[in-house]
Protein backbone atom coordinates (compact mmCIF):
# COMPACT_ATOMS: atom_id res chain seq x y z
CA UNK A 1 20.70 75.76 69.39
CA UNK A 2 21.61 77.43 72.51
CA UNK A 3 21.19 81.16 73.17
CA UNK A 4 17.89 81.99 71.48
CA UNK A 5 15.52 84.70 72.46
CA UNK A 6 12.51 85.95 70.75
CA UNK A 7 11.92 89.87 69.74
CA UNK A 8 8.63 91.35 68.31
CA UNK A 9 8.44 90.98 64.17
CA UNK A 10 9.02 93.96 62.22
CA UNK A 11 8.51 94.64 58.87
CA UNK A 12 12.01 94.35 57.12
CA UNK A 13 13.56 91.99 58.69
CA UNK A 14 15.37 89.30 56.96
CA UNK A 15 17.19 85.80 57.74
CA UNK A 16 20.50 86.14 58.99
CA UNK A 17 20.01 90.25 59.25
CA UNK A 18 22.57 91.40 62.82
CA UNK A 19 20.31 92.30 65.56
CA UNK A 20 20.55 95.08 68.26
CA UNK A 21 18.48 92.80 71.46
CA UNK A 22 18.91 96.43 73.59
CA UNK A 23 17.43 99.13 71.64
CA UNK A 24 15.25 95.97 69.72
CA UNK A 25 16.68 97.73 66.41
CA UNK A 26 17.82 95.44 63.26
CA UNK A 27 21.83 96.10 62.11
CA UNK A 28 23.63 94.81 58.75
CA UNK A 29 21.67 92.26 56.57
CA UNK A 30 23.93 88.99 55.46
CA UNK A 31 26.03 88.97 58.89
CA UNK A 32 25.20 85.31 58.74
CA UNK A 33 24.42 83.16 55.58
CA UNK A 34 21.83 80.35 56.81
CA UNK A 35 21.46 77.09 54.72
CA UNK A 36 17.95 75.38 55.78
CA UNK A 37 16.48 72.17 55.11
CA UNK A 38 13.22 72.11 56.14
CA UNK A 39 11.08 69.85 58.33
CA UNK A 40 7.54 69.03 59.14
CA UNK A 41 5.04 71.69 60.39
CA UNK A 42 5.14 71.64 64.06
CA UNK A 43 1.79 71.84 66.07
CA UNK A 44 0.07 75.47 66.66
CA UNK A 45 0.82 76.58 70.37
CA UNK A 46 -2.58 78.35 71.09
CA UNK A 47 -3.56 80.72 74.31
CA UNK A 48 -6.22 82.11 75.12
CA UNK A 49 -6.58 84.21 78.42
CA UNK A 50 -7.35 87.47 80.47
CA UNK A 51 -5.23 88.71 82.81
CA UNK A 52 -5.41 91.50 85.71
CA UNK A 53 -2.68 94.30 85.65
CA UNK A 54 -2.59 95.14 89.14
CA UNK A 55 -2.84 98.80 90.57
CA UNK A 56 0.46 101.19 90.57
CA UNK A 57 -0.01 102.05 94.02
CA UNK A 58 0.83 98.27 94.76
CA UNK A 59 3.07 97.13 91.81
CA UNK A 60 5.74 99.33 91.04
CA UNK A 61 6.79 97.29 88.05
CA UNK A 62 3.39 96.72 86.46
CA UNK A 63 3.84 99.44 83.41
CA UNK A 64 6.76 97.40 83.03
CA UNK A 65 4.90 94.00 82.62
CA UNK A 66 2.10 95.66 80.22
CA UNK A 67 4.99 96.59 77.95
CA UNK A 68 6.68 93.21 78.74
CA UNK A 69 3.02 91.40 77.26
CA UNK A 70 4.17 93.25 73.99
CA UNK A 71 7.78 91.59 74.36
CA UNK A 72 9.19 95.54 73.99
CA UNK A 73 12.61 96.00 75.97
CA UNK A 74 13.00 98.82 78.00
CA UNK A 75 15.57 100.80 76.23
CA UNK A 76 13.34 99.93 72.88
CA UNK A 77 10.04 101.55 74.53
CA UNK A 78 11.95 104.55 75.65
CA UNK A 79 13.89 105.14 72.16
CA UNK A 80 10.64 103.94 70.34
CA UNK A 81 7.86 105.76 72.22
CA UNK A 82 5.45 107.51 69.65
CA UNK A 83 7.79 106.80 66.50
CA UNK A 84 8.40 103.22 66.73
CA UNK A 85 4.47 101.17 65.06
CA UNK A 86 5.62 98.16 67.36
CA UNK A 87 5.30 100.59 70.41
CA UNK A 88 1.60 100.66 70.69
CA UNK A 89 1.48 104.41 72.89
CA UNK A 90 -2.32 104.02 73.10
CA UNK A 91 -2.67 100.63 74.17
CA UNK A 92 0.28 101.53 76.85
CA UNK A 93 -1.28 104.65 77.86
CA UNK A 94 -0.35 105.10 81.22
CA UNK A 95 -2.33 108.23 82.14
CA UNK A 96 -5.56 106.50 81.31
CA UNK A 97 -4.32 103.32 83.42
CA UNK A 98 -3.88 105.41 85.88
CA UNK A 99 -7.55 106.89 86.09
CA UNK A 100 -8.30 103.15 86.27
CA UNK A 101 -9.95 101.30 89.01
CA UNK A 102 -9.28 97.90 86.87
CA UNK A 103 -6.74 97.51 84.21
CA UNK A 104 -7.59 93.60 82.38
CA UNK A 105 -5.80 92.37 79.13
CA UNK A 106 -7.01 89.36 77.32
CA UNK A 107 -4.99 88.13 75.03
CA UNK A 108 -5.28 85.47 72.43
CA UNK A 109 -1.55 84.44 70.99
CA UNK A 110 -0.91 81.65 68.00
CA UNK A 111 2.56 80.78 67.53
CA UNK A 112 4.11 77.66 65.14
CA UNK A 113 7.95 77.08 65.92
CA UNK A 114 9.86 76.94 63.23
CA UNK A 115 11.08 73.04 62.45
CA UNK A 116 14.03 73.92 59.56
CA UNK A 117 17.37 71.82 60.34
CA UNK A 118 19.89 74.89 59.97
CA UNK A 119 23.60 75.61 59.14
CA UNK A 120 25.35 79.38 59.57
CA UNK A 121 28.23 80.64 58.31
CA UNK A 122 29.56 83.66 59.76
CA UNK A 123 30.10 87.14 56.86
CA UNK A 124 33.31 88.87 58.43
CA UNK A 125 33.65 92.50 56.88
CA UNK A 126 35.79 93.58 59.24
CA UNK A 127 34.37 96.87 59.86
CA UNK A 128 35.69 99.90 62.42
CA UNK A 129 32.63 99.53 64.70
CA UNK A 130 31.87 95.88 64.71
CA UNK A 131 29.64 95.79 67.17
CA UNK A 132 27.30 98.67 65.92
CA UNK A 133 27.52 96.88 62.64
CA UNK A 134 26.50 93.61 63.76
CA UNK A 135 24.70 93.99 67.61
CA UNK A 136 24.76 91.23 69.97
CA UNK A 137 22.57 88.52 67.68
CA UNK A 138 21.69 87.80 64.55
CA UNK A 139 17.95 86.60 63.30
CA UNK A 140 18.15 82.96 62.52
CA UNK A 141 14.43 82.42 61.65
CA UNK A 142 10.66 83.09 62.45
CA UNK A 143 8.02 82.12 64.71
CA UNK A 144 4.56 82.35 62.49
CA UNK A 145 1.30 82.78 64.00
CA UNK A 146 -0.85 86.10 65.20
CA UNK A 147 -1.78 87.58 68.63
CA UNK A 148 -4.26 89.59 69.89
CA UNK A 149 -4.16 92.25 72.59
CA UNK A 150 -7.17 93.86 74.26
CA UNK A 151 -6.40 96.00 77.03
CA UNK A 152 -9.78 97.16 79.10
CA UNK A 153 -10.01 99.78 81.82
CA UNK A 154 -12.67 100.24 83.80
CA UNK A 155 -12.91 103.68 84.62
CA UNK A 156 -15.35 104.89 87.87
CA UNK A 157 -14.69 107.50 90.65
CA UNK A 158 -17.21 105.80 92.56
CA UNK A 159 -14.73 104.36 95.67
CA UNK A 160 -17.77 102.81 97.30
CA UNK A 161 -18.51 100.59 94.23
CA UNK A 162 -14.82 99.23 93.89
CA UNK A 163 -15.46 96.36 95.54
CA UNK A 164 -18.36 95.50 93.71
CA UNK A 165 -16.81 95.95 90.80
CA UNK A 166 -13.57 93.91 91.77
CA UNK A 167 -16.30 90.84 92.00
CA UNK A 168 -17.72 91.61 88.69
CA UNK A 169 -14.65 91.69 86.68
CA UNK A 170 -13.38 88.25 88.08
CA UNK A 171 -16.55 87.01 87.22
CA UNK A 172 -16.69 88.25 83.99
CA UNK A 173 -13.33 88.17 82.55
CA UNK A 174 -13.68 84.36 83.19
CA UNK A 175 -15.66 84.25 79.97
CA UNK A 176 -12.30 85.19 77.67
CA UNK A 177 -10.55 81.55 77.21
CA UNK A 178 -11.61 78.64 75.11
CA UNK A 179 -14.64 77.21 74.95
CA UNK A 180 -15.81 79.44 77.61
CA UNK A 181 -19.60 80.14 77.69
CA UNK A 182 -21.33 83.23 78.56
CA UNK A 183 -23.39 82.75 81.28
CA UNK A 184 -26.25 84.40 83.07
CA UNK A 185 -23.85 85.03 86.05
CA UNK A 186 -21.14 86.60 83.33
CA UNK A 187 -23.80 88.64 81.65
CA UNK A 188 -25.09 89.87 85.09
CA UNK A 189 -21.34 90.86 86.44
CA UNK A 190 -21.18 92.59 82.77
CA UNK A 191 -24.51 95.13 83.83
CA UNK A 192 -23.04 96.12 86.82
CA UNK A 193 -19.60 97.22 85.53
CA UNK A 194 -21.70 98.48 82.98
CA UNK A 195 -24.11 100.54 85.30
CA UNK A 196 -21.52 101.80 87.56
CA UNK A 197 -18.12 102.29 85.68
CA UNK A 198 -17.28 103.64 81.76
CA UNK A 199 -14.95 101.07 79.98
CA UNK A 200 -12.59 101.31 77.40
CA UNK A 201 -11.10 99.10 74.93
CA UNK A 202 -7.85 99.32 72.77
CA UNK A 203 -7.13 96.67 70.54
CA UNK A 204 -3.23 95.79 69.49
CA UNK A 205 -2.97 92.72 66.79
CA UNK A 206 0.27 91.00 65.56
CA UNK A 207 -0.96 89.78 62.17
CA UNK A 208 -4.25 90.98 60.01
CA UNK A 209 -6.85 93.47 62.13
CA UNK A 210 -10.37 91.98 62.90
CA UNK A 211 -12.83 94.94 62.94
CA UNK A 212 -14.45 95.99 66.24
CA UNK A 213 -16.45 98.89 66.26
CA UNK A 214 -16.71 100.28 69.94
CA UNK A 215 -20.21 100.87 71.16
CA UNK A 216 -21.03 103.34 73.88
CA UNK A 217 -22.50 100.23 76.28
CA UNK A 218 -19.91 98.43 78.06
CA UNK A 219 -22.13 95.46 78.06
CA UNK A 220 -22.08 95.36 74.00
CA UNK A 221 -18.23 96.47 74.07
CA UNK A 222 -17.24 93.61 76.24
CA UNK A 223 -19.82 90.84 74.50
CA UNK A 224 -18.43 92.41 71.18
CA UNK A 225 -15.10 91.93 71.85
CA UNK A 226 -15.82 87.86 73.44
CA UNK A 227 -17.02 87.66 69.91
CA UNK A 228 -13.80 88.67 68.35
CA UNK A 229 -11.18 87.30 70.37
CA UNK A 230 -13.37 84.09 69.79
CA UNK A 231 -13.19 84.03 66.42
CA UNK A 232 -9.78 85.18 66.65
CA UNK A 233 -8.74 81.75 68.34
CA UNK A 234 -10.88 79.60 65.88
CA UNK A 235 -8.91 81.27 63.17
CA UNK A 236 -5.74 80.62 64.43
CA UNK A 237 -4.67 78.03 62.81
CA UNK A 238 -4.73 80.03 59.61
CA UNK A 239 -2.59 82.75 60.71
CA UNK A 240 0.80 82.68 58.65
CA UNK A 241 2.48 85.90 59.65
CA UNK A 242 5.22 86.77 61.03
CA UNK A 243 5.10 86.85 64.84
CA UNK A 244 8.65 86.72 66.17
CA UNK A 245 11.64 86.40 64.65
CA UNK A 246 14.03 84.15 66.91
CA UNK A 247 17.53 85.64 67.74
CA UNK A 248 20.87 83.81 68.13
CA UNK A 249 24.25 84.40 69.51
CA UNK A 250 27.47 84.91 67.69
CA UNK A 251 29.23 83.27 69.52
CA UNK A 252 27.73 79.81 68.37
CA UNK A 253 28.42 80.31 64.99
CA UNK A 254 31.41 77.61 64.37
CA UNK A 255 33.40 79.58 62.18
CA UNK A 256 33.17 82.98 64.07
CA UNK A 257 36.50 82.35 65.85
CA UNK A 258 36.20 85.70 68.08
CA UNK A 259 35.78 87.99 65.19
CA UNK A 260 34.55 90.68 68.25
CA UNK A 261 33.25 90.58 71.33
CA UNK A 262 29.59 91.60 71.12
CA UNK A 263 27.85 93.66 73.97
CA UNK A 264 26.12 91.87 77.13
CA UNK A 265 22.86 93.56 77.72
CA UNK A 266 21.58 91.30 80.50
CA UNK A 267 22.46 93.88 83.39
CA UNK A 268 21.43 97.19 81.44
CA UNK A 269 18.12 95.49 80.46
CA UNK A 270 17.57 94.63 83.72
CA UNK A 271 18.49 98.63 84.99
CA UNK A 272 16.55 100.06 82.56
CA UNK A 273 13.12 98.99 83.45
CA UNK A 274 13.58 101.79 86.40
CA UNK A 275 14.84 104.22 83.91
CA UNK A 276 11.45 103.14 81.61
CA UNK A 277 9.01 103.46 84.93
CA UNK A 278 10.51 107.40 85.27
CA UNK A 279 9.95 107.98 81.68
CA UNK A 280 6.32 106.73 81.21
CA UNK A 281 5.86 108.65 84.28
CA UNK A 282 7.14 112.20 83.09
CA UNK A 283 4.69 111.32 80.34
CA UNK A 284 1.91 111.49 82.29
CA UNK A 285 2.98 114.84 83.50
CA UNK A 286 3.36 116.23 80.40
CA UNK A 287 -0.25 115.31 79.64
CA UNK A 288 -1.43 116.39 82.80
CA UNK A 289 0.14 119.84 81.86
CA UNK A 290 -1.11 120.26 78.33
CA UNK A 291 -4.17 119.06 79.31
CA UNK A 292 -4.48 122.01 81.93
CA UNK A 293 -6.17 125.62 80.08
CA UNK A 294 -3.24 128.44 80.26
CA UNK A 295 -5.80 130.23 81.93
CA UNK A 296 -5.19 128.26 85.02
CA UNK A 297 -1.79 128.66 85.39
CA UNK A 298 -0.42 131.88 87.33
CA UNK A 299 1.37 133.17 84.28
CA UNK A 300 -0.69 132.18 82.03
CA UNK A 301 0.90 130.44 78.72
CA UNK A 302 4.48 130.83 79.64
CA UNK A 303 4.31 128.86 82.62
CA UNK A 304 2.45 126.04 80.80
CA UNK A 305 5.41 126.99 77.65
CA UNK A 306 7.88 126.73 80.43
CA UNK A 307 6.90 123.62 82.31
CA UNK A 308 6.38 122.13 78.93
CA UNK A 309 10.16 122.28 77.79
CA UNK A 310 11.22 121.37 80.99
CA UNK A 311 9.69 118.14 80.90
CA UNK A 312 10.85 118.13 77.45
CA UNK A 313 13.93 118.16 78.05
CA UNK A 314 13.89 115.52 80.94
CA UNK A 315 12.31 112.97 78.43
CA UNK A 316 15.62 113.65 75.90
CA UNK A 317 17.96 112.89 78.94
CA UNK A 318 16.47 109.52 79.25
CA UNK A 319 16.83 109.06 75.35
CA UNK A 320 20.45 110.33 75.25
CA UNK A 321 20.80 107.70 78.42
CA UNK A 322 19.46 104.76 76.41
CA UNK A 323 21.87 105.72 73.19
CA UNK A 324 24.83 106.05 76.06
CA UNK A 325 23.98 102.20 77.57
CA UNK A 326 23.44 101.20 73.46
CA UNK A 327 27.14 101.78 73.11
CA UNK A 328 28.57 100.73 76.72
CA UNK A 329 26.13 98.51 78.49
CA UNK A 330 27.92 100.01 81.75
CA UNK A 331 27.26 103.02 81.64
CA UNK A 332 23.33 101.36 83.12
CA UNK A 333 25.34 101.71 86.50
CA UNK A 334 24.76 105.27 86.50
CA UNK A 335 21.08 106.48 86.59
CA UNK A 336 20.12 109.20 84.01
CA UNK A 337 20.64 112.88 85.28
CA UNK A 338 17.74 115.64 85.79
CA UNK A 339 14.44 115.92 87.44
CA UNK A 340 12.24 112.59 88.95
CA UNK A 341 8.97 112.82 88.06
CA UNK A 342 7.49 113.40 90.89
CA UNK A 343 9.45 116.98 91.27
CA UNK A 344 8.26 118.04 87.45
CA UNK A 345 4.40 116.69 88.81
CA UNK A 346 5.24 119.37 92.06
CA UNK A 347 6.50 122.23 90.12
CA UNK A 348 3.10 121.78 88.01
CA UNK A 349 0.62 121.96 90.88
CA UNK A 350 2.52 125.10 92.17
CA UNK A 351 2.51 126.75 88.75
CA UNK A 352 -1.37 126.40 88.94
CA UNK A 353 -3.27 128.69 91.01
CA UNK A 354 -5.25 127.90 93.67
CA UNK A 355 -8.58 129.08 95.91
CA UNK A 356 -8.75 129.73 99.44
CA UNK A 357 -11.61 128.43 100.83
CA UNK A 358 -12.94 128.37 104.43
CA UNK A 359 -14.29 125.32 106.74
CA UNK A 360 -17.50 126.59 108.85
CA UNK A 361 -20.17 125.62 110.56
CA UNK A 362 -23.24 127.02 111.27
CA UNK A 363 -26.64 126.45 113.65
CA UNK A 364 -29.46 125.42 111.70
CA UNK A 365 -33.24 126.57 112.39
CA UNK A 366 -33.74 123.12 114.20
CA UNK A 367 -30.90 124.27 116.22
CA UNK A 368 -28.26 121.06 114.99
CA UNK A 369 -24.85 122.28 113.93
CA UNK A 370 -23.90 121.49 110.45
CA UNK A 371 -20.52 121.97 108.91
CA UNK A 372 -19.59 122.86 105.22
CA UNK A 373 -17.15 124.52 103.20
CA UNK A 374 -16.88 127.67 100.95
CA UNK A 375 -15.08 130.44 99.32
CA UNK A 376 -16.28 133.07 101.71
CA UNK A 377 -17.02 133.26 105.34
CA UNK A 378 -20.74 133.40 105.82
CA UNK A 379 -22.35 135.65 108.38
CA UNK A 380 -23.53 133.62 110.85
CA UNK A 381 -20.81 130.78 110.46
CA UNK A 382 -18.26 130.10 112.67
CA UNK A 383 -14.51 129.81 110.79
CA UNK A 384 -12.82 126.69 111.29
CA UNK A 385 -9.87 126.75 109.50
CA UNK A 386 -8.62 127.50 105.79
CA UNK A 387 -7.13 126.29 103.35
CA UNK A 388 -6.00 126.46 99.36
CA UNK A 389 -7.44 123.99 96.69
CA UNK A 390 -8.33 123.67 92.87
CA UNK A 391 -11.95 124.05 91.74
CA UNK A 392 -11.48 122.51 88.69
CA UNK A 393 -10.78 118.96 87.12
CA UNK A 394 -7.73 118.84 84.87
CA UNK A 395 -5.13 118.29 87.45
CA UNK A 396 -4.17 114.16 87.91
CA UNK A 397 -2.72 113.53 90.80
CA UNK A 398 -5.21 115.64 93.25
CA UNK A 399 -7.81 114.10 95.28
CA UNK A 400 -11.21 114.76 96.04
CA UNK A 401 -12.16 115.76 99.69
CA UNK A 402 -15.02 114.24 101.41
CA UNK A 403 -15.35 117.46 104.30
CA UNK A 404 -18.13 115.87 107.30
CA UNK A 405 -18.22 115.29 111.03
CA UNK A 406 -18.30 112.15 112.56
CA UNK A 407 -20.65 111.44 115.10
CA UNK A 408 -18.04 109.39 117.19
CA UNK A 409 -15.37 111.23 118.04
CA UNK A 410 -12.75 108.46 118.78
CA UNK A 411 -12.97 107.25 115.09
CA UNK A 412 -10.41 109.45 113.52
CA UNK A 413 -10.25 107.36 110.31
CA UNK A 414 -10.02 108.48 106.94
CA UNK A 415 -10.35 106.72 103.55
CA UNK A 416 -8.62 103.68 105.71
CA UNK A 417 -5.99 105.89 107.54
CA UNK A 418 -5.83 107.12 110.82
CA UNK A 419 -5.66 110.68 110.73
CA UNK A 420 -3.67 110.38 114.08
CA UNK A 421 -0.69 108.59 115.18
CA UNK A 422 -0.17 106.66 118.36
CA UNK A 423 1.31 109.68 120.21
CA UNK A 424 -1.60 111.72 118.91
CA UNK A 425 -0.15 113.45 116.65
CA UNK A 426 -2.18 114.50 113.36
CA UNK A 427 -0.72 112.07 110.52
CA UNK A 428 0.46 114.20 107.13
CA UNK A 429 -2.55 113.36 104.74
CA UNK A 430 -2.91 114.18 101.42
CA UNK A 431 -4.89 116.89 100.19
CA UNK A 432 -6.09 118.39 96.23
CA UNK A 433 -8.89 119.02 94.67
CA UNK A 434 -11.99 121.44 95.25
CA UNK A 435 -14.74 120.71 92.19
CA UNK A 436 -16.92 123.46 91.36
CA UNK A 437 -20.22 121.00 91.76
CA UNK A 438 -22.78 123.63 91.46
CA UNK A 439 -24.87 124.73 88.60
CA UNK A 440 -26.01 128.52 89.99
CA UNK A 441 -24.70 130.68 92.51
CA UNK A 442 -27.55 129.67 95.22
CA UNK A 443 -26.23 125.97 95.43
CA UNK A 444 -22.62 127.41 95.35
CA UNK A 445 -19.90 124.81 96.02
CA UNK A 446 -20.01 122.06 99.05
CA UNK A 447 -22.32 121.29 101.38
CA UNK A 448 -22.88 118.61 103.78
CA UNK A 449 -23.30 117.21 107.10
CA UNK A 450 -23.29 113.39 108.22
CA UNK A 451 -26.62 112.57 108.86
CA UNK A 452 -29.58 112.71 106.50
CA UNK A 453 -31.90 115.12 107.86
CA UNK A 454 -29.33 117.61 108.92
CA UNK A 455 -28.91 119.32 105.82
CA UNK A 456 -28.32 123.11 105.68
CA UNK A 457 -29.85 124.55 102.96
CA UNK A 458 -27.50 125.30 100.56
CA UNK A 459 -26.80 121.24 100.47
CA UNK A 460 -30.13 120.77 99.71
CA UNK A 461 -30.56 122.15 96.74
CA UNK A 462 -27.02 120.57 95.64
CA UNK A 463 -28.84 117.40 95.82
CA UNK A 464 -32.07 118.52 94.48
CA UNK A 465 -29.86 118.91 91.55
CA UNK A 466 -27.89 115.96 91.40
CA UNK A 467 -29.82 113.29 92.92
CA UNK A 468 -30.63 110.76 90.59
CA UNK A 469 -27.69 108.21 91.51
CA UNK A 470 -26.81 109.37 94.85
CA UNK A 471 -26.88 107.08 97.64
CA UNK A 472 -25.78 107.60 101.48
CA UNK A 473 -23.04 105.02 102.72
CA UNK A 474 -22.20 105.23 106.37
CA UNK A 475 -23.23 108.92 106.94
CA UNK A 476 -21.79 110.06 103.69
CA UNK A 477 -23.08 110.93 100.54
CA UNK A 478 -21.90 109.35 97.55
CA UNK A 479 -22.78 110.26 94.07
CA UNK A 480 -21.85 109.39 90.72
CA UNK A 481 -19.21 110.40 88.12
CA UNK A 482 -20.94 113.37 86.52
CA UNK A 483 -22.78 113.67 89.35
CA UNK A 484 -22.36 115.96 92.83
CA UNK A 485 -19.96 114.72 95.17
CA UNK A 486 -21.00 116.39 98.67
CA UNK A 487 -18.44 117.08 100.80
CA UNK A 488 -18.02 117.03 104.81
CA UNK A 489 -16.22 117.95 107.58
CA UNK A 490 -14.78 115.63 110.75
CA UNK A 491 -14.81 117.18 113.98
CA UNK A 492 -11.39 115.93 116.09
CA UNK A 493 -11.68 117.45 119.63
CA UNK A 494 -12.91 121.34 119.11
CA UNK A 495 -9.37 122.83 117.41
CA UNK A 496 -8.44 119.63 115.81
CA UNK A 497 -9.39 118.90 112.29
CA UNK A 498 -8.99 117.03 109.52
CA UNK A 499 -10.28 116.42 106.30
CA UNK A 500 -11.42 112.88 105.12
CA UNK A 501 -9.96 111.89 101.40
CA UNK A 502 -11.53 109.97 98.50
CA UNK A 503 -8.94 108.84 96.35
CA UNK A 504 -9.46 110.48 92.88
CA UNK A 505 -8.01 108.42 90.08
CA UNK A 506 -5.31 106.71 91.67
CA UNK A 507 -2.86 108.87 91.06
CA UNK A 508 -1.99 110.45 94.66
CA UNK A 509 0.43 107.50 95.60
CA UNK A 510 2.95 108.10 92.60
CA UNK A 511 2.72 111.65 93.84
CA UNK A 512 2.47 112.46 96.69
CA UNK A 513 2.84 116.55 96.66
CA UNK A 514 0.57 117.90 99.32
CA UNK A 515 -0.12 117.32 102.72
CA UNK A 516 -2.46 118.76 105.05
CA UNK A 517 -0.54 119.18 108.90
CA UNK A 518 -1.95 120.62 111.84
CA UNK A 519 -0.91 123.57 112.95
CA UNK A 520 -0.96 124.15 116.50
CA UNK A 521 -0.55 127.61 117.24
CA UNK A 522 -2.80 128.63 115.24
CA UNK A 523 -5.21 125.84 115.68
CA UNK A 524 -6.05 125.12 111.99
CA UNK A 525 -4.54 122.84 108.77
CA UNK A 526 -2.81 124.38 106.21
CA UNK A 527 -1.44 122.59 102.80
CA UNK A 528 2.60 122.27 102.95
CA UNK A 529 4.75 121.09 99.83
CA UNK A 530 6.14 117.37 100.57
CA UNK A 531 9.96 117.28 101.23
């Protein structure tokens, strides 16, 4: 019959049972009686695949399709986050996306259509609120099968191994479909997302669990998890639950004769999705600022206290605007009220305090220049310029600074972007995070220059410390995760600097909250708050 849609199972639901397709909530059981005569078991419609979720920076609406894989609605993902078992928070955990250089899901889905020859006949009560009553549909039947969800993130700070790892993945996740073998080119991509990345693995099943224990290899977690979603597809033709129930419209129900006019959702649904981006996304900040010691914070407790409600309170307003749009699917014309994100993220990274620290360089005994940065000014240095940053790690949405001089003045390019416009002008970049990479007070904080060889001393003995995975790229030195990252300065013209960026977690284009600008007067950058 026409009008069907599908909606997630949910333990409760019953034949005939009014529907809410908005909020994804059941209403009244026995709004429609439903006679059946039933038919022949239709074939098993099996898939079996793994999919890339594409970067934020990129795809703006690709939070959106990772909830969408669940088939969760907007406006039930914002009423349903953390209470609501269909709403899986961890395997939609959109901070740890975000830390992600790869986001892949593999999923491996069973369904059998129902094959019943129905009749309905439509239970008038005549109620004061019909349409709260009733919703928009009713559930004529079920779609039986069982799905599996793996999403896997492959974590790595490394920017110089992206690429690599982009490779591997394809490579690898080529192994999750049927009858797919693995390899010696699969297991080889496997080792080197293994050697140069951490990756995680959350499991969401429709239907009964199969064990995987997580292993702290990413070779064994990925081969362990072929394994299951293998068996998971060879099993499929025994799964018998529940996997959607199948909605239908009032409206074509022959005996309904206009009884009410039930709610349109299709524009709302379609609005909310922006409503559901802001929402994830004051969730990250609100993890972002627990996650942060009180210590850090210039007030200590009550700003973290204070920051806390506010966000808080943001994440009610988009609640209260769901249970508004519930009611009077117009009212999606008008976005929700308070803060955006990305002014809660701001009022965060000022609450925090911050270290000046002080670009220098300084003649070495074989009489090169090299260039570093620290917290003090040391004696024989000359000061560059200054500037505030964090030295520690909590904060999301701050980037790492690679601080060297380039040996060709005319290539002002950092991370990818020119660091000055056509007219000449110094672009706005951003700027964050400081990282305390030392272990002792001799090695201290940054150290650098481009070439190897030209060393100062206090970068030496950073590297004599964290050496073991380092490798020098282009002039720069790269190391691992838990490992040293050396920083550098460029050189633009004498006065004129700038600072070259790694991008740290992927978080800096959702919020962008500091820049770096040259200052001309006084011949030095300085961090400014974005518009």
């Amino acid at each position: 019959m026409a009008g069907q849609i599908r909606v997630p199972y949910a333990d409760g639901m019953t034949e005939g049972q009014g529907y809410n397709s908005y909020l994804q909530q059941t209403c009244m059981h026995n709004a429609v009686t439903i006679n059946s005569t039933a038919g022949s078991d239709s074939p098993m419609d099996l898939s079996y695949q793994a999919r890339e979720i594409k970067d934020y920076k990129y795809h703006h609406h690709t939070f959106s399709e990772l909830l969408q894989t669940l088939d969760i609605s907007a406006g039930a993902g914002i009423v349903g986050w953390g209470t609501d078992t269909k709403i899986d928070s961890k395997f939609l955990d959109r901070t740890e996306i975000k830390k992600s250089l790869l986001t892949y899901v593999v999923k491996v889905d069973a369904r059998r259509q129902p094959s019943a020859t129905v009749t309905y006949t439509f239970n008038w009560k005549s109620p004061s609120d019909p349409r709260g009553l009733y919703g928009d549909h009713f559930i004529s039947d079920f779609v039986k099968g069982g799905a599996l969800f793996a999403r896997v993130s492959i974590i790595t700070n490394e920017k110089s191994t992206s690429h690599e790892l982009q490779v591997a993945a394809k490579t690898a996740f080529s192994v999750f479909s049927a009858n797919a073998q693995v390899t010696t080119e699969v297991k080889e991509s496997i080792q080197k997302i293994q050697k140069s990345s951490e990756v995680k693995i959350y499991l969401h099943y429709v239907g009964t669990p199969t064990e995987m224990k997580p292993s702290d290899e990413a070779e064994n977690n990925m081969m362990r998890l072929k394994e299951v979603a293998d068996s998971f597809y060879s099993n499929a033709p025994k799964h018998t639950y529940k996997r959607f129930a199948l909605l239908e419209k009032y409206t074509n129900i022959p005996d309904f004769n206009g009884s009410f006019v039930p709610f349109d959702y299709t524009e709302a649904k379609d609005r909310s999705w922006a409503v559901f981006n802001d929402f994830t996304k004051c969730l990250v900040v609100q993890n972002m600022l627990r996650a942060i010691d009180s210590d850090h914070y210039t007030n200590g407790r009550s700003d973290r206290d204070r920051l806390n409600n506010k966000v808080i309170t943001q994440l009610q307003l988009y609640r209260n605007w769901v249970a508004r749009v519930s009611k009077k699917p117009e009212e999606a014309r008008s976005p929700p009220s308070g803060d955006f994100p990305a002014k809660l993220q701001t009022e965060v990274l000022l609450a925090v305090k911050r270290r000046k620290y002080i670009a220098q360089s300084i003649r070495l005994q074989n009489n090169r220049r090299t260039h570093f940065i620290d917290d003090y000014k040391h004696d024989t240095a000359k000061e560059l310029f200054r500037f505030e940053a964090y030295d520690f790690d909590q904060l999301m949405g701050t980037t790492k600074i690679i601080f060297g001089k380039m040996n060709n003045e005319d290539r002002k390019i950092a991370a990818g972007v020119p660091l000055f416009d056509h007219a000449g002008q110094p672009r706005r970049v951003s700027l964050l995070r400081v990282t305390d990479y030392a272990d002792s007070i001799e090695s201290r904080r940054v150290v650098s220059t481009v070439k190897p060889g030209h060393l100062g001393p206090k970068a030496t003995r950073v590297l004599s410390q964290h050496r073991s995975e380092a490798a020098r790229r282009s002039g720069v030195i790269y190391g691992s995760v838990s490992e040293a990252i050396i920083l550098t300065m460029t050189a633009a013209r004498e006065k004129y600097l700038a600072l070259l960026l790694e991008e740290y977690h992927a978080m800096t284009n959702m919020f962008s909250l500091f820049h770096l600008i040259s200052d001309r007067t006084n011949g030095y950058y300085s961090p400014l708050t974005a518009p």
